[in-house]
N, C-alpha and C. Protein backbone atom coordinates (compact mmCIF):
# COMPACT_ATOMS: atom_id res chain seq x y z
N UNK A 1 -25.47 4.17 -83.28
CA UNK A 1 -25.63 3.04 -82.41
C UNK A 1 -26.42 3.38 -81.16
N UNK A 2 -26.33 4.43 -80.73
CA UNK A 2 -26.88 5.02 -79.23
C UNK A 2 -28.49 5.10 -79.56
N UNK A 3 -28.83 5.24 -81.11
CA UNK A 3 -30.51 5.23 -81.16
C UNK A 3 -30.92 3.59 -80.52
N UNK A 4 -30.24 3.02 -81.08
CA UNK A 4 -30.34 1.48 -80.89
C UNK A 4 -30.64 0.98 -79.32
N UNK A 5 -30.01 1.81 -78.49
CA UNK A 5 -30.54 1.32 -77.29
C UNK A 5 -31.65 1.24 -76.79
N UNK A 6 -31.97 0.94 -75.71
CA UNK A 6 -33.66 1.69 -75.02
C UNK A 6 -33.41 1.99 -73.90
N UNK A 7 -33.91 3.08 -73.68
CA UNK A 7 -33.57 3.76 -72.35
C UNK A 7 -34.48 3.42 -71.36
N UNK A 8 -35.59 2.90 -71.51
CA UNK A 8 -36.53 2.78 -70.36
C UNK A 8 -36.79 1.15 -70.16
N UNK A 9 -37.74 0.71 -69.32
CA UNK A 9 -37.73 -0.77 -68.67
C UNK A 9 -38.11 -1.92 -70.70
N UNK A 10 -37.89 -2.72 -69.97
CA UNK A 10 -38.02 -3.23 -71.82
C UNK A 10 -39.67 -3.89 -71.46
N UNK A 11 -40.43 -3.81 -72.29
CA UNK A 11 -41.65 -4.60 -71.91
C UNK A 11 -41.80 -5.35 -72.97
N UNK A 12 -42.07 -7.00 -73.34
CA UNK A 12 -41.74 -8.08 -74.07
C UNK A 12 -42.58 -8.44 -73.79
N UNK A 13 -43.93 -8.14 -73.38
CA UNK A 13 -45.06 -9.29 -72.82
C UNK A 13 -45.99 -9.06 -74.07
N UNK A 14 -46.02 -10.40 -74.05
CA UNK A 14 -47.14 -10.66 -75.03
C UNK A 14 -48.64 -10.81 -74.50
N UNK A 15 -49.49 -10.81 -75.11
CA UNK A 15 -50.77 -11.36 -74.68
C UNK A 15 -50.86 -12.74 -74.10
N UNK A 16 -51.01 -12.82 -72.75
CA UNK A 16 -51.44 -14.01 -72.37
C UNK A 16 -50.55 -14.64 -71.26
N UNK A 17 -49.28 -13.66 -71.56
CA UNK A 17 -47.98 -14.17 -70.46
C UNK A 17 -48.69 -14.22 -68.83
N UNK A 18 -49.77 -13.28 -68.39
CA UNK A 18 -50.34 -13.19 -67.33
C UNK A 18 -51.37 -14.52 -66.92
N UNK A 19 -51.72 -15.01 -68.02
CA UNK A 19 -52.62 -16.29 -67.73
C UNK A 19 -51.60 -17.23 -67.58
N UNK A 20 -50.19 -17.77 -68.14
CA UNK A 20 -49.23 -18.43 -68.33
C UNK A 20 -49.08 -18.65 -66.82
N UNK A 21 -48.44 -16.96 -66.62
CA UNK A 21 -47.67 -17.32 -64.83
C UNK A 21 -48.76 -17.63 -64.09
N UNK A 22 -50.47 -16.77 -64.07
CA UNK A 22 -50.97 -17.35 -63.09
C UNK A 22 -51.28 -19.08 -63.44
N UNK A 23 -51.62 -19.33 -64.35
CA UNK A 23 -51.40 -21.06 -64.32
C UNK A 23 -50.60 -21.58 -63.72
N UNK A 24 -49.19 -21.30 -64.00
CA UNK A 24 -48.05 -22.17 -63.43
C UNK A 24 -48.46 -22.13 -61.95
N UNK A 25 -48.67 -20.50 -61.14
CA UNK A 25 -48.92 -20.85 -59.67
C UNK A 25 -49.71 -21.76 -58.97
N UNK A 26 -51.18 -21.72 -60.02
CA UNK A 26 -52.52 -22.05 -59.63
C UNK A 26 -51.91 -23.83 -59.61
N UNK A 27 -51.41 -24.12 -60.72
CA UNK A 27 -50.79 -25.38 -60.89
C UNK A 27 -49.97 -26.13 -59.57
N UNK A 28 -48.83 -25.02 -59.07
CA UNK A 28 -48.17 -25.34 -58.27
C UNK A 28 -48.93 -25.46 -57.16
N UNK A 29 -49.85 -24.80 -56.72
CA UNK A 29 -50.83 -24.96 -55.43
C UNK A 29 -51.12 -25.92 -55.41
N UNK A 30 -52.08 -26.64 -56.25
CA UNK A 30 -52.87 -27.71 -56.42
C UNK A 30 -51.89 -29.14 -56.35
N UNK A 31 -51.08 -29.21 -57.05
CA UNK A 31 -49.60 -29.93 -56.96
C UNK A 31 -49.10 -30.45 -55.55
N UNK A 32 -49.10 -29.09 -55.05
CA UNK A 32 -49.15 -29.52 -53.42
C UNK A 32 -50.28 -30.01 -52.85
N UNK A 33 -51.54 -29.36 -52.97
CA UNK A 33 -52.46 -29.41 -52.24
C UNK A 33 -52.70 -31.36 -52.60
N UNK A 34 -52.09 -32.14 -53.82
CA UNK A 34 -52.39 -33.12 -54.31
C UNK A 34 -51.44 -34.07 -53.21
N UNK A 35 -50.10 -33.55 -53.53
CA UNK A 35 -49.41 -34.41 -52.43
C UNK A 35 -49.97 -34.53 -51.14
N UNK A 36 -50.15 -33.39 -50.56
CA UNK A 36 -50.60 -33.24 -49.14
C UNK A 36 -51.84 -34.14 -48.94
N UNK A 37 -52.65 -34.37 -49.66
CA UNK A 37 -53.99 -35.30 -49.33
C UNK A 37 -53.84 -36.59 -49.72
N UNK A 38 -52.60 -37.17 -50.48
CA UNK A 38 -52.20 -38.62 -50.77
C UNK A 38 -51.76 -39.02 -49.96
N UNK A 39 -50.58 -37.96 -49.26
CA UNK A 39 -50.05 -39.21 -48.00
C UNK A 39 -50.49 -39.71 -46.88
N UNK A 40 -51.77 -39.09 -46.55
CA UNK A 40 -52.31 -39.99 -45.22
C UNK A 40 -52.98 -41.21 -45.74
N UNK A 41 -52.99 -40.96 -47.49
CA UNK A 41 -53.72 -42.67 -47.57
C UNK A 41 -52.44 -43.55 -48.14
N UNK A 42 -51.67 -42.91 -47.90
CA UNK A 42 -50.04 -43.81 -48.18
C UNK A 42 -49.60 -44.17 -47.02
N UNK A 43 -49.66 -43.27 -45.88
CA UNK A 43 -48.98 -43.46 -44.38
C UNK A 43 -50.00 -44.36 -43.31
N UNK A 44 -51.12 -44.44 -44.18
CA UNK A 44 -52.32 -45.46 -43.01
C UNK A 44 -53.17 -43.97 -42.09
N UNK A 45 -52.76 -43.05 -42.14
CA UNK A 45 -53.38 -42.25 -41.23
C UNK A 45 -54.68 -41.69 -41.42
N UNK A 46 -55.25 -40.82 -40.89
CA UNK A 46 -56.51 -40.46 -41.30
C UNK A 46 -56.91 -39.68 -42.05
N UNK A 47 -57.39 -39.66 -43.27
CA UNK A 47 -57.33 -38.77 -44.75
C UNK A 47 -58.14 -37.47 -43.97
N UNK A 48 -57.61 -36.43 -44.69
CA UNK A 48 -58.15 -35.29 -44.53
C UNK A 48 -59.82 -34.92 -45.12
N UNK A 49 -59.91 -33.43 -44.20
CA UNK A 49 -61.56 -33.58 -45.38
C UNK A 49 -61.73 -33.02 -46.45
N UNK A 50 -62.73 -32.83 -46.92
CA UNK A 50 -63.39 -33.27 -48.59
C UNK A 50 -62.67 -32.15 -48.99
N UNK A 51 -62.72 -30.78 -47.78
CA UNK A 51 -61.98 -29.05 -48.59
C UNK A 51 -60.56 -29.70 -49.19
N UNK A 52 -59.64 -30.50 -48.41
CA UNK A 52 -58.55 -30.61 -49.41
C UNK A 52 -58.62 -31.35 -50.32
N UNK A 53 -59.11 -32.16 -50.66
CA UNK A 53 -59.46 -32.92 -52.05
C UNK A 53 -60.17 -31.70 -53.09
N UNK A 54 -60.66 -31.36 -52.32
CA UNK A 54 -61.09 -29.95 -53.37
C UNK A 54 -60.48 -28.78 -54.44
N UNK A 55 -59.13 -28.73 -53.10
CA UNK A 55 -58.06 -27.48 -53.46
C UNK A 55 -56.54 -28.38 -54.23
N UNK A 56 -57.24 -29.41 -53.98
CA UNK A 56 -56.14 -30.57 -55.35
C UNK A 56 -56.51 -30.40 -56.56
N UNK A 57 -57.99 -30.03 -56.90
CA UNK A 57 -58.23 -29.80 -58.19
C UNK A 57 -57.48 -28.42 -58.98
N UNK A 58 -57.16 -27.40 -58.66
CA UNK A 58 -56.55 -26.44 -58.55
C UNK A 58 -55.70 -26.51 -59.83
N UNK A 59 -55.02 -28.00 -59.50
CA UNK A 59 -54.12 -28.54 -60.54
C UNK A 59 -54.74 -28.29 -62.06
N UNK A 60 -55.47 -28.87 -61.88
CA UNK A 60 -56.65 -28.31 -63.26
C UNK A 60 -56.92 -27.63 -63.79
N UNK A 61 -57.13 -26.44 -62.61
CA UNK A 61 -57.52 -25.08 -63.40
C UNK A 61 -55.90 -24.42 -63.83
N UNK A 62 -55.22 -24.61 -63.10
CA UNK A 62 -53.94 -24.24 -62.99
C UNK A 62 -53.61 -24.40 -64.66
N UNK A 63 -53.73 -25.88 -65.37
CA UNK A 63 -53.13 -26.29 -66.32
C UNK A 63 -53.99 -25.65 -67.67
N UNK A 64 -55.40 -25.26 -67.39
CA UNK A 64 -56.00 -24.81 -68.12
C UNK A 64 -56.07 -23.15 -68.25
N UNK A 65 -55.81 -22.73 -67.21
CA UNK A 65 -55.28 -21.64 -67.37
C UNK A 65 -53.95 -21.07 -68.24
N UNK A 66 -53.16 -21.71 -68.12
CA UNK A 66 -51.68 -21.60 -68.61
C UNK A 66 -52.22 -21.97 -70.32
N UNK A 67 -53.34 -23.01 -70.12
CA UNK A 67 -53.23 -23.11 -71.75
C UNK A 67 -54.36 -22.40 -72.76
N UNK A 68 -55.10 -21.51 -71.97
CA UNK A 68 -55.38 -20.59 -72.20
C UNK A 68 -54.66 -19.61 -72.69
N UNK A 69 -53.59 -19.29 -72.09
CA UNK A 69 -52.40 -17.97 -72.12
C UNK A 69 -51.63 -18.10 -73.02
N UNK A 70 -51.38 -20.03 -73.84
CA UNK A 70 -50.79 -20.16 -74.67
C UNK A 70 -50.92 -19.79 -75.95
N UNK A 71 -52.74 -20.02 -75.88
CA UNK A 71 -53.77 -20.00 -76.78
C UNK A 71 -53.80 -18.32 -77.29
N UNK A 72 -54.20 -18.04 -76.17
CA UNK A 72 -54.16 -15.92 -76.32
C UNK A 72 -52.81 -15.72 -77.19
N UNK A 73 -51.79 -16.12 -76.68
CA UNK A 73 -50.48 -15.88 -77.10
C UNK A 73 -50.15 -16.36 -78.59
N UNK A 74 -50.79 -17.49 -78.99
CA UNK A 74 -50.44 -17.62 -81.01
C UNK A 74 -51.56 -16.88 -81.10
N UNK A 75 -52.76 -16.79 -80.93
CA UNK A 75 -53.94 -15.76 -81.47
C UNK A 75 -53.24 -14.18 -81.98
N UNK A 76 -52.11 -13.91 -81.01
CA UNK A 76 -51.86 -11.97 -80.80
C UNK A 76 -50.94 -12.39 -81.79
N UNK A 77 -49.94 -13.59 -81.70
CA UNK A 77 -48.49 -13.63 -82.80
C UNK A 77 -49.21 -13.65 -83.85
N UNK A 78 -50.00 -14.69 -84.41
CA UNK A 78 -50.70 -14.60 -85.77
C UNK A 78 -51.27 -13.42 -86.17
N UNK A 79 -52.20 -12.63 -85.35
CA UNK A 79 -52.89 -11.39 -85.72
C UNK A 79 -51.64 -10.25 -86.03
N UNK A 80 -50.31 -10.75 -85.25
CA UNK A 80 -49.01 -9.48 -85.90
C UNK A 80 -48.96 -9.80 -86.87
N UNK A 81 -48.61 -11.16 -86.79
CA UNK A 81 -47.80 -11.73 -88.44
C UNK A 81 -48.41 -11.42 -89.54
N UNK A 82 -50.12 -11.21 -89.92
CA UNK A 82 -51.20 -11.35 -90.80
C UNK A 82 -50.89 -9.47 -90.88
N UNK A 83 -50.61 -8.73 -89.93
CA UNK A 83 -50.47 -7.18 -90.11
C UNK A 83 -49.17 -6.84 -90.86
N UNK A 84 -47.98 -7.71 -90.30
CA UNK A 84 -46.95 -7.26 -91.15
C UNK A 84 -46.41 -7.67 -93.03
N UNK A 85 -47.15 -8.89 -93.03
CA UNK A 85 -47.25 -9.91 -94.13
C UNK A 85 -48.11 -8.68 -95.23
N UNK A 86 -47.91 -8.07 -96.22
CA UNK A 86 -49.02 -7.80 -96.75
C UNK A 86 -49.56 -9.17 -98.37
N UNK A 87 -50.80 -9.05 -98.22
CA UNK A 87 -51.64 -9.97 -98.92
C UNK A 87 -51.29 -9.50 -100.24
N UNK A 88 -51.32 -10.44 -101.09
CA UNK A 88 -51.16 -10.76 -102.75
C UNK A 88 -52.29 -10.89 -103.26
């Protein structure tokens, strides 16, 4: 049973987990940066300039990023699965 353990940090990352999290952040920025430039045209006040409408897009890359990472990520599972599977 003691082979069974692992003695050192466990590493579980697949290909692509790094595009995943930076998406989610890039996502969350933009998310904000989206709220933050709606409410002065919700509150009557004076809209900000064009740079924050800019850094709202963020959201975008954010989401395309992550689905990128998703993408990387069945590409590496399939390329295991096709290694362990042997062909008939």
């Amino acid at each position: 049973m003691s082979s069974e353990t692992r003695t050192g940090p466990a590493d579980d990352s697949v290909p692509g987990d790094g595009l995943v999290k930076a998406g989610v952040v890039v996502f969350a920025i933009g998310a904000v940066a989206t709220l933050v430039t709606v409410a002065p045209l919700l509150l009557g006040t004076d809209p900000f300039p064009t740079v924050a409408y800019l850094v709202s897009m963020l959201m975008g890359v954010g989401f395309v990023l992550a689905a990128a990472g998703v993408l990387r990520s069945i590409a590496a599972q399939r390329r295991q699965a096709r290694r362990v599977r042997p062909t008939a």
